[in-house]
C-alpha atoms as a PDB file:
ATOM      1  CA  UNK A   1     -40.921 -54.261  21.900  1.00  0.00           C
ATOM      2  CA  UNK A   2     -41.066 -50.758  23.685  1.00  0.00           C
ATOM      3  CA  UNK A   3     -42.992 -47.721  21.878  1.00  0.00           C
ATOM      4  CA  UNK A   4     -39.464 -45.496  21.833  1.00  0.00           C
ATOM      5  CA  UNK A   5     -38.109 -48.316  19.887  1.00  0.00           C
ATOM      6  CA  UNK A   6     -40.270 -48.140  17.374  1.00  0.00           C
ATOM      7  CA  UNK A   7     -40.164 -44.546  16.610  1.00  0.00           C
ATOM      8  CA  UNK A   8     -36.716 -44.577  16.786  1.00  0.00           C
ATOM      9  CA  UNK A   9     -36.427 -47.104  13.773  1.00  0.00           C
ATOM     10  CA  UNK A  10     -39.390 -45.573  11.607  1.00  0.00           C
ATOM     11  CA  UNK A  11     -38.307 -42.698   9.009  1.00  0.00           C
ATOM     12  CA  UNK A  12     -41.440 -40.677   7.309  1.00  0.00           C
ATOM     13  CA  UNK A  13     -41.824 -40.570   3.589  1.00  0.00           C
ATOM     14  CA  UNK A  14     -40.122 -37.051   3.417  1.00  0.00           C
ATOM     15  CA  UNK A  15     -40.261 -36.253  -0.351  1.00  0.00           C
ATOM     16  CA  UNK A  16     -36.443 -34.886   0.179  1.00  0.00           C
ATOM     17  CA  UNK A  17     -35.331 -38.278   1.347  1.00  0.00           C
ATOM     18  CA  UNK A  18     -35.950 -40.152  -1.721  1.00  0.00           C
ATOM     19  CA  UNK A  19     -34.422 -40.870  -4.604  1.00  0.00           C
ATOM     20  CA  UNK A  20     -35.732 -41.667  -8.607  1.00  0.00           C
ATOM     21  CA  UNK A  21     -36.374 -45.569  -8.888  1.00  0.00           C
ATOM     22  CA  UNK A  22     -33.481 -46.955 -10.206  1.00  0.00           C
ATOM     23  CA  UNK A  23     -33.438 -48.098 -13.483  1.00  0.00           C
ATOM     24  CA  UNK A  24     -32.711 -51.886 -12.582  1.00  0.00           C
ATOM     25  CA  UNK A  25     -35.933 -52.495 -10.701  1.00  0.00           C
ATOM     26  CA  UNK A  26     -38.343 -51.087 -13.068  1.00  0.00           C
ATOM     27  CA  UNK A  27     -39.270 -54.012 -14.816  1.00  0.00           C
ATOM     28  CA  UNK A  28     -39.320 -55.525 -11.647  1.00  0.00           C
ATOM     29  CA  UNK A  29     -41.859 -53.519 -10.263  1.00  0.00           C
ATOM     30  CA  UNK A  30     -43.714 -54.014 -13.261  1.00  0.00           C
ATOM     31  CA  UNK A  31     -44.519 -57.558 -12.207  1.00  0.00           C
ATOM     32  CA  UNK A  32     -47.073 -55.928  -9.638  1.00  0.00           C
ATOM     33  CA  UNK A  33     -49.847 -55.700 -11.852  1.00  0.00           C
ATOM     34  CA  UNK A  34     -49.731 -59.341 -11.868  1.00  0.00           C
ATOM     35  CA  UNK A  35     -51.013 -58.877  -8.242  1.00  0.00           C
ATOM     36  CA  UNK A  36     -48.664 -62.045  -6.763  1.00  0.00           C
ATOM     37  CA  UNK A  37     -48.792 -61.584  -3.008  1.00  0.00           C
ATOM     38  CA  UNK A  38     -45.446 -61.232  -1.756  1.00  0.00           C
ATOM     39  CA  UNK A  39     -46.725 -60.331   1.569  1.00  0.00           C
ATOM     40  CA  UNK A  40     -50.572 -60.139   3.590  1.00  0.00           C
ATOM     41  CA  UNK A  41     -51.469 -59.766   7.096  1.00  0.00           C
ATOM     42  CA  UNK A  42     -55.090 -60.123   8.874  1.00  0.00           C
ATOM     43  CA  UNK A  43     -56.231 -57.758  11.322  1.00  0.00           C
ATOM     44  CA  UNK A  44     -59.009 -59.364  13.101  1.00  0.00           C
ATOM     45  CA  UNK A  45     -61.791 -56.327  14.089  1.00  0.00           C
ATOM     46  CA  UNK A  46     -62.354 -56.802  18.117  1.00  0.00           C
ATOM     47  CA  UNK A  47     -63.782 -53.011  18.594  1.00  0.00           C
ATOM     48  CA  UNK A  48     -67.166 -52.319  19.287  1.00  0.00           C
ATOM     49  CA  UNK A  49     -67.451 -48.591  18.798  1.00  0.00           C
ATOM     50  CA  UNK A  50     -69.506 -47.260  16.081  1.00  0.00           C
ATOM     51  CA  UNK A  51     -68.215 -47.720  12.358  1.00  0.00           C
ATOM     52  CA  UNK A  52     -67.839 -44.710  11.009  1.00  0.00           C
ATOM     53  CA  UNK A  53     -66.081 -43.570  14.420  1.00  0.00           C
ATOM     54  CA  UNK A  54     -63.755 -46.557  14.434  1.00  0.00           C
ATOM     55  CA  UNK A  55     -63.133 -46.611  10.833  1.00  0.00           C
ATOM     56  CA  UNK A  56     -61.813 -42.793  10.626  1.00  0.00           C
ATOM     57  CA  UNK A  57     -59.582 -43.547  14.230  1.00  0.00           C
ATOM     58  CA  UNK A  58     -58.358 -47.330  12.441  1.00  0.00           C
ATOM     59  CA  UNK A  59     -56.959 -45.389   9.620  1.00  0.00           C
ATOM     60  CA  UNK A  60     -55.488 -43.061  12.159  1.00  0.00           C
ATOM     61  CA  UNK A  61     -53.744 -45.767  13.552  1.00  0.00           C
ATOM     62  CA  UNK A  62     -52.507 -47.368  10.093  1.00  0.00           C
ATOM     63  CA  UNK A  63     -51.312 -44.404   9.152  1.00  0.00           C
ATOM     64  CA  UNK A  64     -49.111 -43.521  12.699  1.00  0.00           C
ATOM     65  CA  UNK A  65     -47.718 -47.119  12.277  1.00  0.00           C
ATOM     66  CA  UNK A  66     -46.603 -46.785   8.586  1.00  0.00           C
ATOM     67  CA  UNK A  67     -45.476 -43.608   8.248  1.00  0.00           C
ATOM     68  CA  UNK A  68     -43.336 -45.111   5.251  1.00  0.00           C
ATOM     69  CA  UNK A  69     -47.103 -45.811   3.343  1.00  0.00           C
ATOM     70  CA  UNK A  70     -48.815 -43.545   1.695  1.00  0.00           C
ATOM     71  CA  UNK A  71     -52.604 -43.910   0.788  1.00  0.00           C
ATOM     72  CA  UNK A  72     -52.746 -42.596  -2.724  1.00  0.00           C
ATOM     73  CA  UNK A  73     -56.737 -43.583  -3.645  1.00  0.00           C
ATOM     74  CA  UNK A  74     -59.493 -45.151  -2.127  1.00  0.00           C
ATOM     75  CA  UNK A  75     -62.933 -46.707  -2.085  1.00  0.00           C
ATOM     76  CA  UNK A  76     -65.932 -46.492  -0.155  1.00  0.00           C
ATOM     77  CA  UNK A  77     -68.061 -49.187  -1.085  1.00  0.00           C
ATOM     78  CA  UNK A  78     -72.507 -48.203   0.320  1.00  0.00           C
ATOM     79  CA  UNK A  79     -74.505 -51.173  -1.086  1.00  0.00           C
ATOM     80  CA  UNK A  80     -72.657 -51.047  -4.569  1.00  0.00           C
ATOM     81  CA  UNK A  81     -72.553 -46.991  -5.136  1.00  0.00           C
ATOM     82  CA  UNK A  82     -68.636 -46.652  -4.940  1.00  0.00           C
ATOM     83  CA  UNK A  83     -67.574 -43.356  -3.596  1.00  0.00           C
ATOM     84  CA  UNK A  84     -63.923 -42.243  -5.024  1.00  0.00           C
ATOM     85  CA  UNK A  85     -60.634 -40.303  -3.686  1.00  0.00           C
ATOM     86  CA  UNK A  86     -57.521 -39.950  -4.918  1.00  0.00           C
ATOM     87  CA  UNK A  87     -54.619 -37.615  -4.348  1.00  0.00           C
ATOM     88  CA  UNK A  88     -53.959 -37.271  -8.029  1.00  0.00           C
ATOM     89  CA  UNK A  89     -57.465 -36.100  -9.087  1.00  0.00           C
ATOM     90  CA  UNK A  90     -58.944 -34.194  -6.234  1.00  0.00           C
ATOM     91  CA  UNK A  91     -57.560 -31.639  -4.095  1.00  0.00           C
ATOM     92  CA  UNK A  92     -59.344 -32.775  -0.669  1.00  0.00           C
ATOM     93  CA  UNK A  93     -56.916 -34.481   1.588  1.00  0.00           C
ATOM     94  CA  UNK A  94     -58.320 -38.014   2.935  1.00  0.00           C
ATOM     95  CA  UNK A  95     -58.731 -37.013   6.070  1.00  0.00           C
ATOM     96  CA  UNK A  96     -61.576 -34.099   5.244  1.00  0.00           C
ATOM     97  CA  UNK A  97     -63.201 -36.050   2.685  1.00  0.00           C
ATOM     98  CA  UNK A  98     -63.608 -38.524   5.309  1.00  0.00           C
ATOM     99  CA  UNK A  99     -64.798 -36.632   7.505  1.00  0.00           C
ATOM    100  CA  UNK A 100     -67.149 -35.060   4.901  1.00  0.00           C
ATOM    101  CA  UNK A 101     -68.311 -38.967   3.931  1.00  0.00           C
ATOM    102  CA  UNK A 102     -68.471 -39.281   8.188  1.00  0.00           C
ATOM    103  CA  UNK A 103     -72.900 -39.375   8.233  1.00  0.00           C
ATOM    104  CA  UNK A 104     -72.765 -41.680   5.346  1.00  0.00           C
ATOM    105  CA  UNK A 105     -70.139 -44.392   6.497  1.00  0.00           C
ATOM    106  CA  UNK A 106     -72.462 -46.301   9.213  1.00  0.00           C
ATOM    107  CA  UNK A 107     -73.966 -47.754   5.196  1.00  0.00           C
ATOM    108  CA  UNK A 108     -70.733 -48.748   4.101  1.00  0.00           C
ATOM    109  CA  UNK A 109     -69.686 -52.789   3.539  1.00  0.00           C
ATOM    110  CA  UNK A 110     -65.759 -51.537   3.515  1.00  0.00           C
ATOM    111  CA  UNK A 111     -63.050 -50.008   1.547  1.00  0.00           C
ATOM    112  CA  UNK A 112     -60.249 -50.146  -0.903  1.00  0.00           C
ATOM    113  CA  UNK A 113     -57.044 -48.480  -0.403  1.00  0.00           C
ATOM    114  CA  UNK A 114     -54.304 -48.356  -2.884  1.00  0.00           C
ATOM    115  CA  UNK A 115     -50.666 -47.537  -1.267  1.00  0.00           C
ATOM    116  CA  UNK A 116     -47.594 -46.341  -1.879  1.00  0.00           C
ATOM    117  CA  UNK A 117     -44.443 -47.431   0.298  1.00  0.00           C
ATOM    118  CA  UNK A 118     -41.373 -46.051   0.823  1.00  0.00           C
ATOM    119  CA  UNK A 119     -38.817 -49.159   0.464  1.00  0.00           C
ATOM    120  CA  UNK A 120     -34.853 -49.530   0.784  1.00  0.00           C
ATOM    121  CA  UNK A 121     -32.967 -51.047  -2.493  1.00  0.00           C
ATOM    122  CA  UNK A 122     -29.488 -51.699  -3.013  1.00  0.00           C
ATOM    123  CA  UNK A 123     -27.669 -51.484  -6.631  1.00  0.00           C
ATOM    124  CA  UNK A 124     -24.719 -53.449  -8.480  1.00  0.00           C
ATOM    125  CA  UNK A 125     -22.505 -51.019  -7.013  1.00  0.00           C
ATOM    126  CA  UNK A 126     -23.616 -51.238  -3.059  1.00  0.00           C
ATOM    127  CA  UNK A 127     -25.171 -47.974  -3.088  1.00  0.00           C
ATOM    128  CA  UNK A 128     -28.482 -47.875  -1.014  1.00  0.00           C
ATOM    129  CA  UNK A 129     -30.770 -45.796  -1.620  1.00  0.00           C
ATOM    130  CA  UNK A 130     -34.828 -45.407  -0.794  1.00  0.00           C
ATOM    131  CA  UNK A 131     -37.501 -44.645  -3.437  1.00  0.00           C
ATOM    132  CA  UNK A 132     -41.637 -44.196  -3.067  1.00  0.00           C
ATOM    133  CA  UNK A 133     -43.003 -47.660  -4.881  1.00  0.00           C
ATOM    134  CA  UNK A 134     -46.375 -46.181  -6.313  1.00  0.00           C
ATOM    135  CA  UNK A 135     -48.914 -48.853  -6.008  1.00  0.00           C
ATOM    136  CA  UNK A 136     -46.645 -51.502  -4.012  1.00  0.00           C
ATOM    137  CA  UNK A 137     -49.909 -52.530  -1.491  1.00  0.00           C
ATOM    138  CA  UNK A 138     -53.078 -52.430  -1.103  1.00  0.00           C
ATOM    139  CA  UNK A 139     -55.428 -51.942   2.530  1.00  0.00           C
ATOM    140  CA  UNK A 140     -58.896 -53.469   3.009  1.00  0.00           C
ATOM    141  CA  UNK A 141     -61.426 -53.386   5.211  1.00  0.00           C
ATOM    142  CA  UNK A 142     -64.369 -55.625   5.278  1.00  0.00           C
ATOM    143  CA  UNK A 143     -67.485 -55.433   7.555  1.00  0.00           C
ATOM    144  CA  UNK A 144     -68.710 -58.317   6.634  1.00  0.00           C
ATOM    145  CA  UNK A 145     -65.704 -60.234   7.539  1.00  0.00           C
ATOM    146  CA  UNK A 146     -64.573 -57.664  10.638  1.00  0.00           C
ATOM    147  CA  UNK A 147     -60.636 -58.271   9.064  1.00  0.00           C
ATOM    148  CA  UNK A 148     -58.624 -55.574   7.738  1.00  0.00           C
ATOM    149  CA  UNK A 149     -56.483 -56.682   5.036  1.00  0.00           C
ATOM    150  CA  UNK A 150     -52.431 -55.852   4.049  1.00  0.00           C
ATOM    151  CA  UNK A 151     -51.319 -56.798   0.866  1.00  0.00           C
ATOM    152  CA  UNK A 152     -47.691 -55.944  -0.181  1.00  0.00           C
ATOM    153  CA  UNK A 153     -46.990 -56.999  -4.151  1.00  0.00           C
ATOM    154  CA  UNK A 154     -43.538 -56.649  -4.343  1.00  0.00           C
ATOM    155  CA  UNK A 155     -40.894 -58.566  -2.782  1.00  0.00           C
ATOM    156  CA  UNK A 156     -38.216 -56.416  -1.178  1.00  0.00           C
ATOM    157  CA  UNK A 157     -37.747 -58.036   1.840  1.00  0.00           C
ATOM    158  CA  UNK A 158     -35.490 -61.315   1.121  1.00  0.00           C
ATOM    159  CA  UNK A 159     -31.850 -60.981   1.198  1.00  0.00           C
ATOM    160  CA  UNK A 160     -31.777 -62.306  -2.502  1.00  0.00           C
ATOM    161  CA  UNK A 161     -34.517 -61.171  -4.628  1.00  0.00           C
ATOM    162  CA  UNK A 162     -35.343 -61.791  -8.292  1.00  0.00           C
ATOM    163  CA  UNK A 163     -34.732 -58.979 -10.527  1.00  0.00           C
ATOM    164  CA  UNK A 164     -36.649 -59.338 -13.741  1.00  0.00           C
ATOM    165  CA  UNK A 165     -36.214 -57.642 -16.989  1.00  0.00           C
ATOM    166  CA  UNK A 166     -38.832 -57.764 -20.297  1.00  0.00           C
ATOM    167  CA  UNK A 167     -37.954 -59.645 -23.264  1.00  0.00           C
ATOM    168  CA  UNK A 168     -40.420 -59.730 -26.158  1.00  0.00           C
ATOM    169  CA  UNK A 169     -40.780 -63.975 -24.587  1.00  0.00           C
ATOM    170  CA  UNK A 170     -41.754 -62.359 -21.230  1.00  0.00           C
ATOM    171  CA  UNK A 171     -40.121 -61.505 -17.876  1.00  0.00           C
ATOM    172  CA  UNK A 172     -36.628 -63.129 -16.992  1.00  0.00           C
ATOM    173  CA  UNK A 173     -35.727 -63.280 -13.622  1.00  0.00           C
ATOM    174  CA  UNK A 174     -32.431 -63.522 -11.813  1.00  0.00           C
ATOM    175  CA  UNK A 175     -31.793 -64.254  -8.361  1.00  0.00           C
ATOM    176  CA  UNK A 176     -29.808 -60.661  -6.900  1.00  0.00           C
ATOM    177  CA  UNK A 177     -28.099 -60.224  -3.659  1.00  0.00           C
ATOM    178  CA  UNK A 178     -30.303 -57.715  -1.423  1.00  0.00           C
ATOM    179  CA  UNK A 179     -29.565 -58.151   2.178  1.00  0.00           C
ATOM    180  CA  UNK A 180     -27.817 -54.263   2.534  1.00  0.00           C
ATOM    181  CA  UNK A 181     -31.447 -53.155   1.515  1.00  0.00           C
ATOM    182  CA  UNK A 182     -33.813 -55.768   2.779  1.00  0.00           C
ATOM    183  CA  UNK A 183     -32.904 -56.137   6.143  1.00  0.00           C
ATOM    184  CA  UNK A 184     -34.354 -52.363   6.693  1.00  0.00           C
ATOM    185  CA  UNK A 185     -37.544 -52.753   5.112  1.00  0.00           C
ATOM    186  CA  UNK A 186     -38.035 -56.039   7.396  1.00  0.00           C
ATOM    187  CA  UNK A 187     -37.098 -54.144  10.010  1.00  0.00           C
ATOM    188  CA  UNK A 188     -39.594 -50.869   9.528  1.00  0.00           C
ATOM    189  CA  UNK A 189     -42.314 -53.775   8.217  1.00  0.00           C
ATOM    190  CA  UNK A 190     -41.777 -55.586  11.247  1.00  0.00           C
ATOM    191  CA  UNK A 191     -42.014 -52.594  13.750  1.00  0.00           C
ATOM    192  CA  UNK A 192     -45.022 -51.739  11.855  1.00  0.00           C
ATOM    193  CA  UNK A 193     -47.005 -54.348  11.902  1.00  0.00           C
ATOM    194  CA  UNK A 194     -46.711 -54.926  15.879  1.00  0.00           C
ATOM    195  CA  UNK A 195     -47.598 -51.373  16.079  1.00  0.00           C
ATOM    196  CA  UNK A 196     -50.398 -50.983  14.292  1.00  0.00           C
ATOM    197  CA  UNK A 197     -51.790 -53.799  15.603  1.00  0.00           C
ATOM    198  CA  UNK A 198     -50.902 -52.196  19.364  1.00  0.00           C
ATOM    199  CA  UNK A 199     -52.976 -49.335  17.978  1.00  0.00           C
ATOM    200  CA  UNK A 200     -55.539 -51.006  16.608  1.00  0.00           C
ATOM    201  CA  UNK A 201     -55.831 -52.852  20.282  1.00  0.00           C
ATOM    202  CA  UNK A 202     -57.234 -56.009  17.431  1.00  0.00           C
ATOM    203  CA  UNK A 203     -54.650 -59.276  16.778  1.00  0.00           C
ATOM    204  CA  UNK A 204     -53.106 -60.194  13.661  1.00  0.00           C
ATOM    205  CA  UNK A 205     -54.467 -63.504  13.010  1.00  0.00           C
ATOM    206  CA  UNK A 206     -53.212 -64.875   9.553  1.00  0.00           C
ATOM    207  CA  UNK A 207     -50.445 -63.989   7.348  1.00  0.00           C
ATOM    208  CA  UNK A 208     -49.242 -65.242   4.204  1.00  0.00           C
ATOM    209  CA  UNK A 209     -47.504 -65.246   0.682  1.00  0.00           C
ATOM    210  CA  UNK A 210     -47.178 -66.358  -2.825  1.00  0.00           C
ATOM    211  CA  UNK A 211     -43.382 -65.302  -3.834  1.00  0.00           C
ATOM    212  CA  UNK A 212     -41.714 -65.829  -0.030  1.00  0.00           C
ATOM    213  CA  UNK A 213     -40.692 -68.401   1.825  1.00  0.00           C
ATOM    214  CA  UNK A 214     -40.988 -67.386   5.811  1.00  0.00           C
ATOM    215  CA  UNK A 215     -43.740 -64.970   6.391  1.00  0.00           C
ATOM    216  CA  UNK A 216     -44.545 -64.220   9.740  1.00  0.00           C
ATOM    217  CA  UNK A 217     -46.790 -62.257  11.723  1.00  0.00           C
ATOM    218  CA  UNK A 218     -44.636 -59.472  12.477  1.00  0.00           C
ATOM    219  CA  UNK A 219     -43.218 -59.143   8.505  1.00  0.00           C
ATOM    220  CA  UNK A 220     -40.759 -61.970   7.423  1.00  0.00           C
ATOM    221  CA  UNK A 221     -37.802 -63.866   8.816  1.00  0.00           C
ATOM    222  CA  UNK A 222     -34.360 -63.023   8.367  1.00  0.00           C
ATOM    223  CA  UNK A 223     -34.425 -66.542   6.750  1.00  0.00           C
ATOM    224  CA  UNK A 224     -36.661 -65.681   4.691  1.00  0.00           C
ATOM    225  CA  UNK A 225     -36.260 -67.169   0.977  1.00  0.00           C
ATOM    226  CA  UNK A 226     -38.377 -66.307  -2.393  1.00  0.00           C
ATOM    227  CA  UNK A 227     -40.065 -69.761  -3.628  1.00  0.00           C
END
């Protein structure tokens, strides 16, 4: 897949791009905080360089490949003492508090990212339209276990989905034609994923998930089914 590609199909989160989240999936994207993987990819560490110097250019990389993500908060875990950011409480961007943490990060076991992507959805009446899905994945990095982990929670990326809606008995879901939407957020997943791993110069090694059928390592087939 050539580079030009790849920029060509990748659109930024520009604020004035978006739209509201429609009313019809927000009980949908409630069922995130039951933390069901709908989507999570491996990235096997190969680099030798120094941590803290590969760890600020990794994130680099992440963050050139999904320009539709956006890294709202995240952890820094040295030996237990948690070190916090978040774009709602402080008014550092990530980059400079990184770089402020930069002396300290050679002591760190990993980190937590929370993310926000920017995801395609289609209504009732065929109108598409793309919305910021606050908390919709999650990055991780483990030194320990040299993998950097993608979790995505939500499934937007089958051409039927299941649209829930809260009942006082619990969630109801129906099965809802999506292909108009989904076939664009497999497509800027998929372009993703082989870039940042290009990036990265370090393999995607597993992938998985607990709502689709057809995960692959590049995103999910067009076949792709929820189970």
């Amino acid at each position: 897949m050539e580079q030009s590609k790849l920029r060509m199909n990748t659109i930024p989160c520009n604020d004035d791009t978006l739209q509201p989240i429609p009313q019809f999936l927000e009980d949908t994207l409630k069922t995130m905080t039951f933390y069901r993987v709908a989507g999570e990819w491996d990235l096997a560490v190969t680099t030798q360089q120094i941590y803290e110097v590969w760890l600020l250019e990794q994130l680099y990389h992440f963050q050139q490949a999904f320009t539709w993500a956006k890294i709202g908060s995240m952890e820094l875990d040295r030996a237990g003492n948690i070190q916090r950011w978040s774009s709602d409480t402080l008014d550092v961007p990530l980059s400079a508090w990184l770089e402020d943490q930069r002396q300290t990060l050679v002591l760190s076991s990993g980190f937590e990212a929370n993310l926000s992507l920017c995801l395609y959805w289609v209504d009732s009446n065929h109108q598409v339209g793309r919305s910021l899905i606050p908390d919709s994945a999650r990055l991780i990095f483990s030194q320990q276990d040299r993998l950097m982990t993608l979790t995505i929670w939500s499934n937007l990326f089958t051409d039927n989905i299941e649209v829930y809606r809260q009942t006082p008995f619990g969630y109801l879901g129906s099965s809802t034609p999506f292909s108009a939407a989904s076939k664009m957020n497999r497509a800027y997943l998929r372009n993703a994923l082989f870039e940042w791993e290009r990036l990265a110069e370090s393999p995607i090694v597993s992938w998985d998930s607990q709502l689709v059928k057809g995960v692959e390592r590049y995103g999910f087939l067009n076949e792709a089914v929820t189970l």
